[in-house]
Protein backbone atom coordinates (compact mmCIF):
# COMPACT_ATOMS: atom_id res chain seq x y z
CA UNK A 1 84.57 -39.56 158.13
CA UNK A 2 81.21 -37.79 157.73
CA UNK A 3 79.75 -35.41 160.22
CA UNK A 4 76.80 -37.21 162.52
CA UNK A 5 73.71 -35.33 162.05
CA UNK A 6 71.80 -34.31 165.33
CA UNK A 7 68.86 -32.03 166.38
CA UNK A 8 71.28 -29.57 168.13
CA UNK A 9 73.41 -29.23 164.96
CA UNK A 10 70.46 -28.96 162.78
CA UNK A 11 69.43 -26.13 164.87
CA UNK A 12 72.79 -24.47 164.69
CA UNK A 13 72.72 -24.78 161.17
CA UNK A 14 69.24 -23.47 160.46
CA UNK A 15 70.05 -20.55 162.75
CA UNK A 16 72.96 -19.68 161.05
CA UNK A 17 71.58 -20.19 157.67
CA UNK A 18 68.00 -17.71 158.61
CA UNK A 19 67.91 -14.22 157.36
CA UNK A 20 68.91 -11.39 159.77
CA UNK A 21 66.11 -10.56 162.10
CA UNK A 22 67.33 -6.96 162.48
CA UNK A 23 68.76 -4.77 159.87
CA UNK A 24 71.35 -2.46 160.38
CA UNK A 25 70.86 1.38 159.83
CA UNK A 26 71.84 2.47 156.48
CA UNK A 27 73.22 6.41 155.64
CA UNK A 28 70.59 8.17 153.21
CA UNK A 29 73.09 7.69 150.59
CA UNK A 30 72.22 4.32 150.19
CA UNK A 31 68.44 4.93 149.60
CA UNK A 32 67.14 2.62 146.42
CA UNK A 33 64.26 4.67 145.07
CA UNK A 34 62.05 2.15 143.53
CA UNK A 35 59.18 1.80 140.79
CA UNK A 36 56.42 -1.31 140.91
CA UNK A 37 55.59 -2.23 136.89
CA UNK A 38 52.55 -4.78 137.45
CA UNK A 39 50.22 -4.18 141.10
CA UNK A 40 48.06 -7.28 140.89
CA UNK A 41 48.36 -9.87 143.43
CA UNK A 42 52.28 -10.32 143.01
CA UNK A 43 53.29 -7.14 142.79
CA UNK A 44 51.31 -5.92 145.74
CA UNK A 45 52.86 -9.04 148.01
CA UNK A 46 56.48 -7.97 146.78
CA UNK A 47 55.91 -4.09 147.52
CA UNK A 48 55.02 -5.03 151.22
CA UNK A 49 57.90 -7.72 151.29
CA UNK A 50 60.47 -4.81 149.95
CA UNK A 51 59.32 -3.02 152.87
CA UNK A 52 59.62 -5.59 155.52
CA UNK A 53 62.83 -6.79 155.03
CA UNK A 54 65.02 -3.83 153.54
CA UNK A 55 65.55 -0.33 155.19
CA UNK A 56 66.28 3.14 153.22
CA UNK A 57 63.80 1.90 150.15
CA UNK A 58 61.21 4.70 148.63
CA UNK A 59 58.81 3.51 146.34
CA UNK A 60 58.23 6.88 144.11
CA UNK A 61 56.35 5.38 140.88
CA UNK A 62 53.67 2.25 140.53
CA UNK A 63 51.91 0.89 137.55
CA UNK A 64 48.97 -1.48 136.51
CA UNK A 65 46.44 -1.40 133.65
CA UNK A 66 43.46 -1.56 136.28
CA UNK A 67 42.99 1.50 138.08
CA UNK A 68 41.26 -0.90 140.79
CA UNK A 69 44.90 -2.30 141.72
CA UNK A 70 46.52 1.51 141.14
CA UNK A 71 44.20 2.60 144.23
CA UNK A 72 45.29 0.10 146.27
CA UNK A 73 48.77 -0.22 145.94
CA UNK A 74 49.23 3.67 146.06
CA UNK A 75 47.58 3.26 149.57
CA UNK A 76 50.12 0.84 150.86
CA UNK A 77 52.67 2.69 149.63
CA UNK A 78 51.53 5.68 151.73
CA UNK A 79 50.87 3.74 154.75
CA UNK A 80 54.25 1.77 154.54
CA UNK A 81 56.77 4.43 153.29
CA UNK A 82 54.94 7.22 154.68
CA UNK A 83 54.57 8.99 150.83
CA UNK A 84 52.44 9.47 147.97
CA UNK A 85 53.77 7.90 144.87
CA UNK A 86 52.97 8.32 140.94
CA UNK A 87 50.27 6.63 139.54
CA UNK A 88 50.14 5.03 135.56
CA UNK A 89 49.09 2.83 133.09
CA UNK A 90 51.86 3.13 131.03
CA UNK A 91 55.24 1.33 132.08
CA UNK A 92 57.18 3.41 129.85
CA UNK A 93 56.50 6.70 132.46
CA UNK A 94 58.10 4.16 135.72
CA UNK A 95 61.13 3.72 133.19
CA UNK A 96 61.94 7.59 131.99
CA UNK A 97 61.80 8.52 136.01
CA UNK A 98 65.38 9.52 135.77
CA UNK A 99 64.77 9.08 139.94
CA UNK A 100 63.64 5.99 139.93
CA UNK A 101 66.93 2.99 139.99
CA UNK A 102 65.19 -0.12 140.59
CA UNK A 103 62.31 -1.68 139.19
CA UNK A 104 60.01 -4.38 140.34
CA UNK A 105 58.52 -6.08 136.87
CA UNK A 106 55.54 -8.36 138.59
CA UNK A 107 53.33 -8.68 135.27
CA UNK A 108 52.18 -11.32 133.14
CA UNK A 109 54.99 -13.32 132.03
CA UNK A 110 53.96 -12.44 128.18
CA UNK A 111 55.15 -8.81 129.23
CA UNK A 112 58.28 -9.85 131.18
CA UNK A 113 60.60 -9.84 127.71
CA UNK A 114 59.78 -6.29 126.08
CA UNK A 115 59.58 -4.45 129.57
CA UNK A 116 63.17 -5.72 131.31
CA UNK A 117 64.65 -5.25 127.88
CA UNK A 118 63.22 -1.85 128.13
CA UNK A 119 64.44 -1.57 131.64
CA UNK A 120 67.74 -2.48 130.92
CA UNK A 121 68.10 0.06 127.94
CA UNK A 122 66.59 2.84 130.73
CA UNK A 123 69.68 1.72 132.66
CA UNK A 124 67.52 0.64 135.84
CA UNK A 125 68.42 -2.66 138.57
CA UNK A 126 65.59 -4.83 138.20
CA UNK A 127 63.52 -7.03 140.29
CA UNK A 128 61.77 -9.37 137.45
CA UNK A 129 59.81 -12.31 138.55
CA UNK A 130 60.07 -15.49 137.39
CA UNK A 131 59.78 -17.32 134.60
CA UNK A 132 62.36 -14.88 133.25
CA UNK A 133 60.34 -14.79 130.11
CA UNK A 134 57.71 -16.06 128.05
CA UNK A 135 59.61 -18.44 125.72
CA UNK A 136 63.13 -19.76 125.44
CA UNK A 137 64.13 -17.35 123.01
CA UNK A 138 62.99 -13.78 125.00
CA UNK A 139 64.83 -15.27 127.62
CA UNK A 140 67.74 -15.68 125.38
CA UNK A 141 67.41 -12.17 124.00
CA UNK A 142 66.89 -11.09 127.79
CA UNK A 143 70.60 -12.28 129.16
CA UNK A 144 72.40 -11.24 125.90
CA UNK A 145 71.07 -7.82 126.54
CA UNK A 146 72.05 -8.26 130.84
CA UNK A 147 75.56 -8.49 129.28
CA UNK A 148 76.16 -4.83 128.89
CA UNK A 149 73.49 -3.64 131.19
CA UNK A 150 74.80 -1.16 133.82
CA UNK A 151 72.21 -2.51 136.49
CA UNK A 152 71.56 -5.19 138.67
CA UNK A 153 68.83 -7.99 137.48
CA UNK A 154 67.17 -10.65 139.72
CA UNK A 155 65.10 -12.89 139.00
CA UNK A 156 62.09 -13.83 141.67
CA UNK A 157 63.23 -17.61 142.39
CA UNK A 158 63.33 -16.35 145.93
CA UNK A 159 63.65 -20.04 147.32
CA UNK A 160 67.04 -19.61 146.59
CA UNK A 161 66.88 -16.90 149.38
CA UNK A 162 65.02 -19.84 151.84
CA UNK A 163 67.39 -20.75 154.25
CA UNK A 164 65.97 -23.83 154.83
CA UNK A 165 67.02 -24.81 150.81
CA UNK A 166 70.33 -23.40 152.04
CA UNK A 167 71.05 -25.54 154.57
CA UNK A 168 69.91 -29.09 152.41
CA UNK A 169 72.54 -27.34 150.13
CA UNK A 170 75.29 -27.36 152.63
CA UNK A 171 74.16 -30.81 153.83
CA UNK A 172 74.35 -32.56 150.86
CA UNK A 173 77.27 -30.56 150.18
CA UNK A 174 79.16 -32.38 153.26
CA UNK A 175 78.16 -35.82 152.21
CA UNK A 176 75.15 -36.43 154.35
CA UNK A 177 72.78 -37.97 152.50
CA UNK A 178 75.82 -39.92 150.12
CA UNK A 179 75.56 -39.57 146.31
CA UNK A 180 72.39 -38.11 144.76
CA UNK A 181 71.17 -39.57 141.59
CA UNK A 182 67.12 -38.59 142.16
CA UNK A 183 64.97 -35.76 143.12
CA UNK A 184 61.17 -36.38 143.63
CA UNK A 185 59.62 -32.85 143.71
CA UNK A 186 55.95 -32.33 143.55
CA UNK A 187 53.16 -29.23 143.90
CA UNK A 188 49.35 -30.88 145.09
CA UNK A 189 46.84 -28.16 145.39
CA UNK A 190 43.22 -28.33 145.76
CA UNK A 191 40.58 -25.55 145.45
CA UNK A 192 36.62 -25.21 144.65
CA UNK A 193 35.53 -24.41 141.16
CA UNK A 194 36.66 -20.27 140.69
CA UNK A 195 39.25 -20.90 143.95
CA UNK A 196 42.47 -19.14 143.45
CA UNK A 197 44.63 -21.99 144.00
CA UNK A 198 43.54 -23.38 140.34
CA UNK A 199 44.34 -19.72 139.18
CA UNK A 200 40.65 -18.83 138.95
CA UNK A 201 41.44 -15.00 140.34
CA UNK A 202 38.04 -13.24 141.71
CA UNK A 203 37.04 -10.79 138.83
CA UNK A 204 36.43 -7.58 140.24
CA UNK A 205 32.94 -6.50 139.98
CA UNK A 206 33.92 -2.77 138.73
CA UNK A 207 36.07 -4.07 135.67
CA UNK A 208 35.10 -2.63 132.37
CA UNK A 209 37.12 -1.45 129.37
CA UNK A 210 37.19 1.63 130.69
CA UNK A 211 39.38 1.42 133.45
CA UNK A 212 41.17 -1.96 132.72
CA UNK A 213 43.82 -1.21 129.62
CA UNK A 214 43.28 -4.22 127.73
CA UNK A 215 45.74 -3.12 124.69
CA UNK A 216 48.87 -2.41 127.15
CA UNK A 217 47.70 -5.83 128.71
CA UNK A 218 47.70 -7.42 125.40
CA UNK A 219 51.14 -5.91 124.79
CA UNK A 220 52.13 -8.23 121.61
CA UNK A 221 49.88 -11.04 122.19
CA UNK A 222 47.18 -12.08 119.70
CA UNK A 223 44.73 -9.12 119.38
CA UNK A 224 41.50 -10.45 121.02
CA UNK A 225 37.88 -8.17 122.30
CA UNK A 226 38.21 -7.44 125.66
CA UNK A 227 38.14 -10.63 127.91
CA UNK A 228 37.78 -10.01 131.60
CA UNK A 229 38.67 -13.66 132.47
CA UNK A 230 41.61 -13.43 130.49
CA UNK A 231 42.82 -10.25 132.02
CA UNK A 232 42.32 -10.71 135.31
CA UNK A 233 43.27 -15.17 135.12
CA UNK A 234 45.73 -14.85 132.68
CA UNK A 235 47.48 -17.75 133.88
CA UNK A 236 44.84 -19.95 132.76
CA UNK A 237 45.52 -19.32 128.73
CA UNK A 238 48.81 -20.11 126.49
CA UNK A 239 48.86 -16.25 125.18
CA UNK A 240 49.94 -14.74 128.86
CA UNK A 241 51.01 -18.09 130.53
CA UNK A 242 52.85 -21.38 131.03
CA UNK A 243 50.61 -22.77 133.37
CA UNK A 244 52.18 -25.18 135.80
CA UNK A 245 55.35 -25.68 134.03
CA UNK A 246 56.51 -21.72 134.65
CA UNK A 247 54.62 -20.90 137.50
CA UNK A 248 55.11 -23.41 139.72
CA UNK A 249 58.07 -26.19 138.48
CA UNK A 250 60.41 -23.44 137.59
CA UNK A 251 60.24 -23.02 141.15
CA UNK A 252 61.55 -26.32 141.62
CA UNK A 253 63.74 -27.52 138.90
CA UNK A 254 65.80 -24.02 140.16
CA UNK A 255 66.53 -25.00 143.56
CA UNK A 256 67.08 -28.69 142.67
CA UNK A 257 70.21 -26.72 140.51
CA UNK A 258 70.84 -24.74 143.44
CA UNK A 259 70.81 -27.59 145.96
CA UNK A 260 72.76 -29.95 143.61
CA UNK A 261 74.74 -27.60 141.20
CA UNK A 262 72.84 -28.40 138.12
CA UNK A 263 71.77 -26.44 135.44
CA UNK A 264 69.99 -27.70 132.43
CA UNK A 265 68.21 -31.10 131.24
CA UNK A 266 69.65 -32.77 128.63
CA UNK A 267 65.79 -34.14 127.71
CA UNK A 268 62.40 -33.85 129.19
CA UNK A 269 58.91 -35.74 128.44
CA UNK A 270 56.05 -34.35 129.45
CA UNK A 271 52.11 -35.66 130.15
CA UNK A 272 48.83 -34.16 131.77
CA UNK A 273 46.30 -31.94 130.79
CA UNK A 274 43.05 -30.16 132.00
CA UNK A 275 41.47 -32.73 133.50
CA UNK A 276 39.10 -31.36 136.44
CA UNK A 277 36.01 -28.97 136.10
CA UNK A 278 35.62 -29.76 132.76
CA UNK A 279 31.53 -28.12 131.90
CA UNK A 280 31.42 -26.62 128.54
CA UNK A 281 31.97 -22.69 130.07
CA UNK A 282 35.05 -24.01 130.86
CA UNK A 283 37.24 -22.41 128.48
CA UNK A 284 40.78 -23.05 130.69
CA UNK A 285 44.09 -24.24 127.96
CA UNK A 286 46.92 -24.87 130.55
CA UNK A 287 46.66 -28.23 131.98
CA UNK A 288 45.49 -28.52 135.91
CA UNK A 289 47.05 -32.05 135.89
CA UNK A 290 50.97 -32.48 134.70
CA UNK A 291 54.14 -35.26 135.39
CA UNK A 292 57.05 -34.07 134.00
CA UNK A 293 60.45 -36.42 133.91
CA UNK A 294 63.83 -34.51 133.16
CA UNK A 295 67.44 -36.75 132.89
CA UNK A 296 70.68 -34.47 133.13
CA UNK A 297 73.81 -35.90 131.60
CA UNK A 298 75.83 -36.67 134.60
CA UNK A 299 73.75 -39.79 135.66
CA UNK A 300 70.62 -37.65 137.35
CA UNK A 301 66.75 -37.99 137.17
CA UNK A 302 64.32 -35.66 138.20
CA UNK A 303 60.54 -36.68 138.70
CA UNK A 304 58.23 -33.78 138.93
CA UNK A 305 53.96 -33.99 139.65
CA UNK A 306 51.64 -31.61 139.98
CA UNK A 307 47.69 -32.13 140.33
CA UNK A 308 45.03 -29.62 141.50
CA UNK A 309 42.66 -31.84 143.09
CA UNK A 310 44.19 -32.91 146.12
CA UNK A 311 46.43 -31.37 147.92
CA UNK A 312 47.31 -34.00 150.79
CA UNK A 313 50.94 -34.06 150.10
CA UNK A 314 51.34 -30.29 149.26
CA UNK A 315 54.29 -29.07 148.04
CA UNK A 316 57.89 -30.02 148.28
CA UNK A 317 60.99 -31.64 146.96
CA UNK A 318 62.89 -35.12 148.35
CA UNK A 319 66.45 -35.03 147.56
CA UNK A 320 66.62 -39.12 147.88
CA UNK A 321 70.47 -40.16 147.82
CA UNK A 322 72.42 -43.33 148.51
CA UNK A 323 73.07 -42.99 152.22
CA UNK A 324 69.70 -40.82 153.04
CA UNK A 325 66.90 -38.64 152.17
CA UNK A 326 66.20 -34.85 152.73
CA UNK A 327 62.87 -33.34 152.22
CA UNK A 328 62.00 -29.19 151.95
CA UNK A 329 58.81 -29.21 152.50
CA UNK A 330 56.46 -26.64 152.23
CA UNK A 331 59.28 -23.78 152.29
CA UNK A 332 59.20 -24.44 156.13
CA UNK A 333 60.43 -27.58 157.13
CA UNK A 334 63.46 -29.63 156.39
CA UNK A 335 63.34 -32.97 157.47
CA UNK A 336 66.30 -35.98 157.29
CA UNK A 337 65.98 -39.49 157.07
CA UNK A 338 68.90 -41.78 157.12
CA UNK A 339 68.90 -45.13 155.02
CA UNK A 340 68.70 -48.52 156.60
CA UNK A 341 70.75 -51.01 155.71
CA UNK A 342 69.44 -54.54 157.57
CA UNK A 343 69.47 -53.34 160.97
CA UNK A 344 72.52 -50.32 160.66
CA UNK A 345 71.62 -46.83 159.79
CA UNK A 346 74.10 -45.55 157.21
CA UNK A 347 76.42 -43.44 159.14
CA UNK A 348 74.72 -44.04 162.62
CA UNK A 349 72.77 -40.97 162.10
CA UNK A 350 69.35 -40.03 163.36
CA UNK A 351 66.26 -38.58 162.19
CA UNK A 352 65.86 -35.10 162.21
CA UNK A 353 63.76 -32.39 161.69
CA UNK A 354 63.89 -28.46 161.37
CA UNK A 355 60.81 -26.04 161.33
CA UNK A 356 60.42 -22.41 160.45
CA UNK A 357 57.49 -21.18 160.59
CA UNK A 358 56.35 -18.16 157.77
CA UNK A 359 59.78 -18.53 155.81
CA UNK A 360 58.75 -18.33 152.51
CA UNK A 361 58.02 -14.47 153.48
CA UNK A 362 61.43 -14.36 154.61
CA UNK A 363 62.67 -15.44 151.38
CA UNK A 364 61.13 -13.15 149.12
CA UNK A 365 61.73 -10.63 151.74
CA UNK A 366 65.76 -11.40 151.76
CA UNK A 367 65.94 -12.41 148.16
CA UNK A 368 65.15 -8.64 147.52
CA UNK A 369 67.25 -7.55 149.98
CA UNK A 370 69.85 -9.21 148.22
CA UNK A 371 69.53 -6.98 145.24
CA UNK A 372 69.24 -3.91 147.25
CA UNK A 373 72.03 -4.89 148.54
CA UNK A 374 73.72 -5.67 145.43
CA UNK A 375 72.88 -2.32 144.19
CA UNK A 376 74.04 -0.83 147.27
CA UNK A 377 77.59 -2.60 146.59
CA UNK A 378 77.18 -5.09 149.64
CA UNK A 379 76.21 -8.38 148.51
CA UNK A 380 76.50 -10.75 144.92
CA UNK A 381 73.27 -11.59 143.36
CA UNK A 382 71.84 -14.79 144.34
CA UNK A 383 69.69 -15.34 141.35
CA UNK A 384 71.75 -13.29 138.48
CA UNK A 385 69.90 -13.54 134.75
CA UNK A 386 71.84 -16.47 133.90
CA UNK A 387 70.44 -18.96 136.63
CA UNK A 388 66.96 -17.18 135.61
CA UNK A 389 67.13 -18.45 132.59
CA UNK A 390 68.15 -22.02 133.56
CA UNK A 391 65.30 -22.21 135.17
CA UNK A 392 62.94 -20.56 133.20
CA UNK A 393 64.25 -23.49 130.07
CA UNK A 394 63.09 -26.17 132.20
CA UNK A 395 59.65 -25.07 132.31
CA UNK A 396 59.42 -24.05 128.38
CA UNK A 397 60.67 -27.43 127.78
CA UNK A 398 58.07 -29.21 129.81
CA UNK A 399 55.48 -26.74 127.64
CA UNK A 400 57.04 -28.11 124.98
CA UNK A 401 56.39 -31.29 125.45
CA UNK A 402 53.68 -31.73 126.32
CA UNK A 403 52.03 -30.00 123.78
CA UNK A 404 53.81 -31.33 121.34
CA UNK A 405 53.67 -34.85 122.69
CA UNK A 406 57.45 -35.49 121.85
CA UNK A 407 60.29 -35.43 124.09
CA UNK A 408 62.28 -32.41 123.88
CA UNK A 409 66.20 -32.30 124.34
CA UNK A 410 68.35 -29.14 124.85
CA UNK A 411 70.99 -28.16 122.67
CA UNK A 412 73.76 -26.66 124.78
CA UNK A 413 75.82 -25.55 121.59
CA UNK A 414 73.32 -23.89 120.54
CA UNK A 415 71.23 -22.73 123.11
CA UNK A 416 67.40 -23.94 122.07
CA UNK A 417 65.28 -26.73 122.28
CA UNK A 418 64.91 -29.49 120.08
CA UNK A 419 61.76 -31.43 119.77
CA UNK A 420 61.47 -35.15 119.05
């Protein structure tokens, strides 16, 4: 017979599920000296998440192509771990710091292949956000070369580390919600022409070729002039980015595997495009509108929607099965709903719901802990190279189709994508 569902044992779970408030003291041998490759936005957030939720960490080395970001993170390194740390352009000098062992890689995602390949041949653990790389092939070449690496990789899919997604895990996992045959998952934002939500990034007003490295950023992208809009809102162009599909749906199509124990789509179709602020000095190529529908072979659907120009429904995913519905909603609340059947709720449960408020900092703050950890011999990676990568094919595949306008299956023997 399955478990009733009440507030109390929500709580109870949720509590038990939550990343340690207080961390316990560590001995100096288990310092992680760390280097930050990319200081933009991402990289910044991460350096003062590393902080907050690990102990015994030393940033010694940080990089960025704009000196702008350089200044700043070196400040918050010296105001958080209480030391100065080497400044550089060039990755290359984070990697060849024999003192350096881990590695946060927080750059465009065009960069993410040649650098952690690089890192792994340099022998360091690596922090490398997600998508895992910049088509399905680096990412290929990426876990082949994780097989004989000597360090630790994670990849940043930190809801994985949420503990709300870890309790709808454990849930479903007990039967609460009955079979699960459909996920509804969906990311509504909504910002003014040039707001950051649509990926329009404030161009600094100092930025010039001279101290913004536009060949390092180009890395082996087309050769273009210097672009400050593509520098500094890279997302916005197929070159540096996915767009939607591996920025924000990667997100999601990973923790619906974690959740439910999938792994990859057996065939995606794909449909949107750019569809708002659409004047001729518009010059964005990833779509602002996109529905993507995946089918798995083991009887399993998964709708996905995304639209920047309303955000009323924000973000979330609603794991809708036979007896009863959970929803993770914006990384912070996890609600139930029981089916009715007539006038008998399936299992005589009742609706509850569980809120944690700021958890998505607690994620990224334990998912890094997690590799620390790892690297310190005390924990298993939650998001190992392999699970990267299952995530990071989802969103190529949605990229796929829809620019192709075909559906696009996977070829498990072989490991690539097939389209039409």
């Amino acid at each position: 017979m399955q478990e009733h569902v009440s507030r109390r044992s929500f709580v109870k779970v949720a509590a038990a599920a939550a990343p340690a408030a207080a961390l316990p003291a560590l001995a100096a041998s288990d310092e992680v000296t760390v280097g930050v490759i990319g200081a933009g936005g991402r990289g910044y957030y991460l350096t003062e998440r590393l902080y907050a939720g690990n102990r015994n960490v030393k940033v010694l080395s940080v990089c960025d192509t704009y000196q702008g970001n350089l200044n700043r993170i070196k400040d918050r390194v010296q105001t958080m771990g209480k030391n100065a740390p080497q400044t550089t352009a060039d990755y290359q000098q984070v990697l060849a710091n024999k003192d350096v062992r881990m590695v946060i890689i927080a750059t465009p995602e065009h960069l993410h292949h040649r650098m952690t390949l690089e890192a792994i041949k340099a022998g360091k653990h690596i922090y490398i956000e997600k998508p895992l790389a910049h088509t399905i092939e680096e990412g290929e070449e990426i876990l082949k070369a994780s097989a004989t690496s000597k360090g630790k990789i994670q990849v940043g899919t930190q809801n994985r580390s949420n503990s709300l997604y870890g309790m709808a895990r454990q849930m479903i996992g007990q039967g609460i919600i009955g079979e699960c045959h459909y996920v509804r998952a969906f990311w509504y934002r909504n910002a003014l022409p040039g707001g950051a939500a649509a990926w329009r990034y404030n161009v600094p007003k100092d930025a010039s070729p001279e101290n913004t490295d536009w060949n390092r950023f180009l890395g082996e992208a087309p050769k273009r002039e210097f672009n400050k809009e593509r520098y500094y809102q890279w997302r916005l162009y197929w070159d540096y980015s996915g767009g939607i599909a591996t920025d924000l749906l990667v997100h999601q199509t990973d923790i619906t595997n974690f959740v439910l124990g999938k792994t990859f789509p057996e065939t995606c179709v794909a449909s949107g495009g750019v569809y708002r602020w659409t004047d001729a000095a518009d010059d964005r190529e990833v779509p602002d509108t996109l529905s993507v529908i995946y089918e798995y072979g083991d009887k399993f659907h998964l709708n996905y929607s995304c639209y920047f120009g309303n955000d009323n429904f924000g973000y979330g995913e609603q794991f809708c099965g036979n007896e009863g519905t959970i929803e993770v909603l914006n990384r912070s609340t996890l609600k139930f709903t029981p089916q009715k059947f007539g006038d008998k709720t399936a299992g005589n449960r009742k609706e509850a719901v569980v809120e944690l408020i700021a958890n998505d900092n607690l994620a990224v703050e334990a998912h890094i802990r997690n590799l620390v950890e790892a690297i310190q011999g005390k924990a298993q990676l939650v998001a190992p190279v392999e699970v990267g990568q299952q995530a990071a094919v989802s969103g190529h595949m949605a990229t796929l189709a829809l620019r192709n306008k075909k559906m696009v299956r996977w070829d498990a023997k072989n490991r690539k994508a097939i389209i039409g």
